[in-house]
PDB file of N, CA and C in Angstrom:
ATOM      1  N   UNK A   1     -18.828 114.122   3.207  1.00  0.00           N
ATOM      2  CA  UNK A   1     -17.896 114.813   4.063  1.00  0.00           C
ATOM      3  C   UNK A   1     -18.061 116.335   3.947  1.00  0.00           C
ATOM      4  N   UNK A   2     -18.485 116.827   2.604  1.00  0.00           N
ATOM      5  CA  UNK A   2     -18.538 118.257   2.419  1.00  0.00           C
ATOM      6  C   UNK A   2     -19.861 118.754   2.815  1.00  0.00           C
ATOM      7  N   UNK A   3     -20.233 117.584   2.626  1.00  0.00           N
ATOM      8  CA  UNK A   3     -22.041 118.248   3.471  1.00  0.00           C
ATOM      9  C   UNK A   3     -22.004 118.279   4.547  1.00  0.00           C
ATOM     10  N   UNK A   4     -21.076 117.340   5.418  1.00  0.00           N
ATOM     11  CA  UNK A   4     -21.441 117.748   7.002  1.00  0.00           C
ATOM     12  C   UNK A   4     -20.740 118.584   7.342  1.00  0.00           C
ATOM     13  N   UNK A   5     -19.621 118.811   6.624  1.00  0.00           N
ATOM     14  CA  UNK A   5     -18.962 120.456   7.034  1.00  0.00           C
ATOM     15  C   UNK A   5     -19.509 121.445   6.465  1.00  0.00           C
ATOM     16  N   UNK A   6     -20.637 121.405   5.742  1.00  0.00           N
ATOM     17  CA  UNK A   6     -20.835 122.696   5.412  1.00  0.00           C
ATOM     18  C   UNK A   6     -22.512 122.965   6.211  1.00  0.00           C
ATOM     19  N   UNK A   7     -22.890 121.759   6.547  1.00  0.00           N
ATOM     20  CA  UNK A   7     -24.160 121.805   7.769  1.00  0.00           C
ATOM     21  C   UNK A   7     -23.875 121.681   9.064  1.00  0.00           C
ATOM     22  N   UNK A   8     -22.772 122.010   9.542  1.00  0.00           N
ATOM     23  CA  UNK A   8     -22.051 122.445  10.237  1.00  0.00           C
ATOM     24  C   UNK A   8     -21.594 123.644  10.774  1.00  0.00           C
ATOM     25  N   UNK A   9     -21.658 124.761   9.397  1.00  0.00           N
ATOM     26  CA  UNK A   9     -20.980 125.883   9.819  1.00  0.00           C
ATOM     27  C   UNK A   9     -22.260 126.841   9.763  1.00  0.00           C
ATOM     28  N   UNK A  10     -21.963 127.839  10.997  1.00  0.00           N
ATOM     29  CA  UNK A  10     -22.946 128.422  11.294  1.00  0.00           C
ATOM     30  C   UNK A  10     -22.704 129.810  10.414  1.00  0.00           C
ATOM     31  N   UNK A  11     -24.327 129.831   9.792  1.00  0.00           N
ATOM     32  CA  UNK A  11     -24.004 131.012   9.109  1.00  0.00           C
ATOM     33  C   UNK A  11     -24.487 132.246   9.290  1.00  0.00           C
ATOM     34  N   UNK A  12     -25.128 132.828  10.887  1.00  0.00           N
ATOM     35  CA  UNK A  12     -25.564 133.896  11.029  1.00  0.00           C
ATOM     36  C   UNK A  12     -24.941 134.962  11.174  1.00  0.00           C
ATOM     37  N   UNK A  13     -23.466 134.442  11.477  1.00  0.00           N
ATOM     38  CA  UNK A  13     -22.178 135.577  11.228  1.00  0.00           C
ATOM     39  C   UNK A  13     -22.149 136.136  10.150  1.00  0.00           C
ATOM     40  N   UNK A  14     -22.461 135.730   9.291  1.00  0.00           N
ATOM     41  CA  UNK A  14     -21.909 136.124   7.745  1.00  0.00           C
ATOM     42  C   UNK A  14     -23.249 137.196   7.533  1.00  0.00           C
ATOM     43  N   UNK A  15     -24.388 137.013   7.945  1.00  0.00           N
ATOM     44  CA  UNK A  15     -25.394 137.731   7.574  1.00  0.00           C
ATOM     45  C   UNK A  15     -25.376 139.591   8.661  1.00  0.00           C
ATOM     46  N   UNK A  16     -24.995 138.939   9.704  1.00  0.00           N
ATOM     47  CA  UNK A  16     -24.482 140.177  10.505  1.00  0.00           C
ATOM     48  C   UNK A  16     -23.321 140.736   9.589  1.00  0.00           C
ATOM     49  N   UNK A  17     -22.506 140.263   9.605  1.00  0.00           N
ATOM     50  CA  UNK A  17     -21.117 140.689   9.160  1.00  0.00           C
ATOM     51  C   UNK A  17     -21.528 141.554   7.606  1.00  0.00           C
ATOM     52  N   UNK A  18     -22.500 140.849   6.578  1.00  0.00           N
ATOM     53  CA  UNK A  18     -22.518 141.714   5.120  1.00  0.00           C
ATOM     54  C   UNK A  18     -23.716 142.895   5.539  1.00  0.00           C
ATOM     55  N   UNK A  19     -24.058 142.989   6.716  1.00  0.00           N
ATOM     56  CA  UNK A  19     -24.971 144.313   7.109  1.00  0.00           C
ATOM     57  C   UNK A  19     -24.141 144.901   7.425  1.00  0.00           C
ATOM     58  N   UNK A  20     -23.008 144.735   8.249  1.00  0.00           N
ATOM     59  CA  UNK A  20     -22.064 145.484   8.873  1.00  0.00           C
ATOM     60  C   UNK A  20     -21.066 146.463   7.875  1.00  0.00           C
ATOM     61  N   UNK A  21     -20.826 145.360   6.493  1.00  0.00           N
ATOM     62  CA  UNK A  21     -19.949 145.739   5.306  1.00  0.00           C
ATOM     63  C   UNK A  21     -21.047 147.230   4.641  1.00  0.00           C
ATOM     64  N   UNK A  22     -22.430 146.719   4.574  1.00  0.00           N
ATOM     65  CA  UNK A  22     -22.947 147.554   4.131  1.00  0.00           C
ATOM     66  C   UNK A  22     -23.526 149.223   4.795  1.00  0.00           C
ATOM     67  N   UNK A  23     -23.617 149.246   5.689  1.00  0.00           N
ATOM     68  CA  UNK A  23     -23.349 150.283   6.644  1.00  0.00           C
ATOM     69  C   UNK A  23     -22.361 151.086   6.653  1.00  0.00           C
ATOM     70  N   UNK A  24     -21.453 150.483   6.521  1.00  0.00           N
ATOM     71  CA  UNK A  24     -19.975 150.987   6.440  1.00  0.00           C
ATOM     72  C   UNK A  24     -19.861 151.376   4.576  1.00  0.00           C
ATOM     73  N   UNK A  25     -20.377 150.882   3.891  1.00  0.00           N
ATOM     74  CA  UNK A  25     -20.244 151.517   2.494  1.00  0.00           C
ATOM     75  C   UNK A  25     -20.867 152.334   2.446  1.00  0.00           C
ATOM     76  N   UNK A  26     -22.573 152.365   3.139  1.00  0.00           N
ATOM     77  CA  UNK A  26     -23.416 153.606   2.721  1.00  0.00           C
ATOM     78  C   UNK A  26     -22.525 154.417   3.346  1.00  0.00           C
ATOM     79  N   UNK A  27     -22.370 154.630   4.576  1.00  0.00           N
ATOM     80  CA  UNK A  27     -21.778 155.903   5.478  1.00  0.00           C
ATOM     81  C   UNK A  27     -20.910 156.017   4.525  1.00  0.00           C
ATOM     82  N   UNK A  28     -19.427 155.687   3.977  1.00  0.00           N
ATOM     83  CA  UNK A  28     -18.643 156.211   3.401  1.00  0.00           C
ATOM     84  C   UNK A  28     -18.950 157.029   2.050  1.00  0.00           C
ATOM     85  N   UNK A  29     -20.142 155.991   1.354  1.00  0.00           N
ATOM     86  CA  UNK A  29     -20.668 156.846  -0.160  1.00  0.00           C
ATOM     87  C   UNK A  29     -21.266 158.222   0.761  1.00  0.00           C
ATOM     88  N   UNK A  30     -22.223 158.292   1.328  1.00  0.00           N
ATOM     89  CA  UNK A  30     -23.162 159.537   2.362  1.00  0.00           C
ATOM     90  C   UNK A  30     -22.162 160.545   2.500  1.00  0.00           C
ATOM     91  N   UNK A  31     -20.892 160.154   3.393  1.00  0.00           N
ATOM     92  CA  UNK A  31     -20.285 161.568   3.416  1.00  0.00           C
ATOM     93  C   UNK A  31     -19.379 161.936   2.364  1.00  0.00           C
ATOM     94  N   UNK A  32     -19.158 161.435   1.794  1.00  0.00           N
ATOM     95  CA  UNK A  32     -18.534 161.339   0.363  1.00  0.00           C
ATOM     96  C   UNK A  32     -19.135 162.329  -0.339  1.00  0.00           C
ATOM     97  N   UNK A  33     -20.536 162.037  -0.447  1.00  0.00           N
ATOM     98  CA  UNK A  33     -21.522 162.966  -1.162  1.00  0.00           C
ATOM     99  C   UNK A  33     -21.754 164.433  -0.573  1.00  0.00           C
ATOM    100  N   UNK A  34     -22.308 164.148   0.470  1.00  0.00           N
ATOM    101  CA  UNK A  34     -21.965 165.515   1.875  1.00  0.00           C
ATOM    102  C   UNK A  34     -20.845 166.578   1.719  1.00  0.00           C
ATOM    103  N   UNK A  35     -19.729 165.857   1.429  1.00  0.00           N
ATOM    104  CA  UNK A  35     -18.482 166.686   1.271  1.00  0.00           C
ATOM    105  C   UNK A  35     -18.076 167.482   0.223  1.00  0.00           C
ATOM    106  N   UNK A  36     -18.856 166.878  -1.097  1.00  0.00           N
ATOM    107  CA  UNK A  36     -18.984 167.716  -2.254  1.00  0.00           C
ATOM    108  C   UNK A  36     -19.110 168.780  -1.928  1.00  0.00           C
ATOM    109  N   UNK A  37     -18.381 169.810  -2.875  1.00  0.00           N
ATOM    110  CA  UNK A  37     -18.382 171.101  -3.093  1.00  0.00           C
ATOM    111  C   UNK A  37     -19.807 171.998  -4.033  1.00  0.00           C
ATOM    112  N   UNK A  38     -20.085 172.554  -3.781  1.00  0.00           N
ATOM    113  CA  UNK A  38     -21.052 173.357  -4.855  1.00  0.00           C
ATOM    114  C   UNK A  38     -20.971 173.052  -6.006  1.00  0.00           C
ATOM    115  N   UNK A  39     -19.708 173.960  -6.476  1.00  0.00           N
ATOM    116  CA  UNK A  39     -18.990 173.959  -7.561  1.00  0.00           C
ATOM    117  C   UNK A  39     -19.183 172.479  -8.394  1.00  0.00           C
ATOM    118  N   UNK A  40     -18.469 171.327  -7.397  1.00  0.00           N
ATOM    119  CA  UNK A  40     -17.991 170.264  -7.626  1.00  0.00           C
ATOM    120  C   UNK A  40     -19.512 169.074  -7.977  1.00  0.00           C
ATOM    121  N   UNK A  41     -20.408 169.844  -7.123  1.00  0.00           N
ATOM    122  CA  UNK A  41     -21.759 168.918  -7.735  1.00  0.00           C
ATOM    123  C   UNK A  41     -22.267 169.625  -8.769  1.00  0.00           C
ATOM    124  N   UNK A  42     -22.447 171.277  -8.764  1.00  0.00           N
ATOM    125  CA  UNK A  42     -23.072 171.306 -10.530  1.00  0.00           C
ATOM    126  C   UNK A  42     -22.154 170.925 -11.575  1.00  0.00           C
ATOM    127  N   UNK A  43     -20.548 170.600 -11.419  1.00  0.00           N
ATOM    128  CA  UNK A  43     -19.785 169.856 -12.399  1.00  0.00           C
ATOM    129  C   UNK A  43     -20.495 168.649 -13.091  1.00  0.00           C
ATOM    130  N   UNK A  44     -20.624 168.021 -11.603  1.00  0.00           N
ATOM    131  CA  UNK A  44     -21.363 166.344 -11.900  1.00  0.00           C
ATOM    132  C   UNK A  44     -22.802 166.154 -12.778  1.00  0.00           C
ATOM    133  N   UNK A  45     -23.856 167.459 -12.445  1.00  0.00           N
ATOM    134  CA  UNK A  45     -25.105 167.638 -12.845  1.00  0.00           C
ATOM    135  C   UNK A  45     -24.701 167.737 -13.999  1.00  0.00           C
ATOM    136  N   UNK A  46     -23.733 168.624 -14.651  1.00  0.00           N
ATOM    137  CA  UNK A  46     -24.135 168.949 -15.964  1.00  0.00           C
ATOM    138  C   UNK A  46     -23.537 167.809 -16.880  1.00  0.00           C
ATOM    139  N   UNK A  47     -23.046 166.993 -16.629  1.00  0.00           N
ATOM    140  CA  UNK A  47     -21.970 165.929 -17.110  1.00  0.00           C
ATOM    141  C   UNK A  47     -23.213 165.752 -18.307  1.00  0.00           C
ATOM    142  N   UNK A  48     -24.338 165.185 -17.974  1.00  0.00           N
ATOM    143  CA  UNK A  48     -25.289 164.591 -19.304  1.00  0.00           C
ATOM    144  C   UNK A  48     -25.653 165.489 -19.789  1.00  0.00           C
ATOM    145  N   UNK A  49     -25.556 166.525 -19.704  1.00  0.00           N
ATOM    146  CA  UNK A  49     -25.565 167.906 -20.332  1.00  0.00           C
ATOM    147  C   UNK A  49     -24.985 168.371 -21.500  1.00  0.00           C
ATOM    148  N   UNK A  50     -23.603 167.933 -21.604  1.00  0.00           N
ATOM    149  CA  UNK A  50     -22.494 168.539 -21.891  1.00  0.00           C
ATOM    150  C   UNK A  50     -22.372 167.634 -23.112  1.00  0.00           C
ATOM    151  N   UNK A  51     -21.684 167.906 -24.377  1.00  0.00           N
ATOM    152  CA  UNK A  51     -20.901 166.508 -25.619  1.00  0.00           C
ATOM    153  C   UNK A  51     -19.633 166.389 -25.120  1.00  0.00           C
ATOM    154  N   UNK A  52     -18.950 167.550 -24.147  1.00  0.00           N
ATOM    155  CA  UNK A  52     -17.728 167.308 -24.270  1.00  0.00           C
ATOM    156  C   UNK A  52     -17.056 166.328 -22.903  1.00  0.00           C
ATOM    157  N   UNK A  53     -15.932 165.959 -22.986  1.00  0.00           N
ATOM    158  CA  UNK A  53     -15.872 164.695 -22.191  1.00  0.00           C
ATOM    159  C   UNK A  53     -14.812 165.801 -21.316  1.00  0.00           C
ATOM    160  N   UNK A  54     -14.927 166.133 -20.065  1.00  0.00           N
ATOM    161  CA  UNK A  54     -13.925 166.786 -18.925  1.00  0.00           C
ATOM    162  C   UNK A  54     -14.705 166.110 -17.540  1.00  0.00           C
ATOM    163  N   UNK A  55     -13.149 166.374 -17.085  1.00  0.00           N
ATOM    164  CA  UNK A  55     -13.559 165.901 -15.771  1.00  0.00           C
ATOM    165  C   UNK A  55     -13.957 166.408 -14.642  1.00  0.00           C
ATOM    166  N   UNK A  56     -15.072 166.377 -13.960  1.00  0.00           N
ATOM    167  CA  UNK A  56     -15.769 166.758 -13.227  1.00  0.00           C
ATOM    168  C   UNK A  56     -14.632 167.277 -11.422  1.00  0.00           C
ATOM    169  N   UNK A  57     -13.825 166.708 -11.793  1.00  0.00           N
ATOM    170  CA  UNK A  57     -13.341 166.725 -10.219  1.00  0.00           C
ATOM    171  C   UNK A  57     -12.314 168.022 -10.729  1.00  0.00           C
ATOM    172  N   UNK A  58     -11.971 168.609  -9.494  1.00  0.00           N
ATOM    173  CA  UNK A  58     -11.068 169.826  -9.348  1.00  0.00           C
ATOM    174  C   UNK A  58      -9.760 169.272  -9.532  1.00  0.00           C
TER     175      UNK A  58
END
């Protein structure tokens, strides 16, 4: 019974649909990154730099 419902369900939606999820994550990480400040990315650069533990964000 679980095999014919599951050879049944069409699964090319799902493969569109997790390209779609992923598109939508890069773009959001992309301008995310884009939007960084100067300041706010040599914070981030020097992080492995640094012993001391602060936080990078303003």
């Amino acid at each position: 019974m679980i095999r014919d419902l599951v050879s049944a369900l069409d699964y090319s939606m799902f493969a569109e649909l997790a390209l779609a999820l992923f598109v939508v994550a890069f773009a959001t990480m992309t301008y995310g990154t884009l939007r960084l400040s100067k300041n706010a990315s040599d914070r981030f650069a020097s992080i492995p730099l640094s012993d001391d533990v602060e936080d990078p964000r303003p």
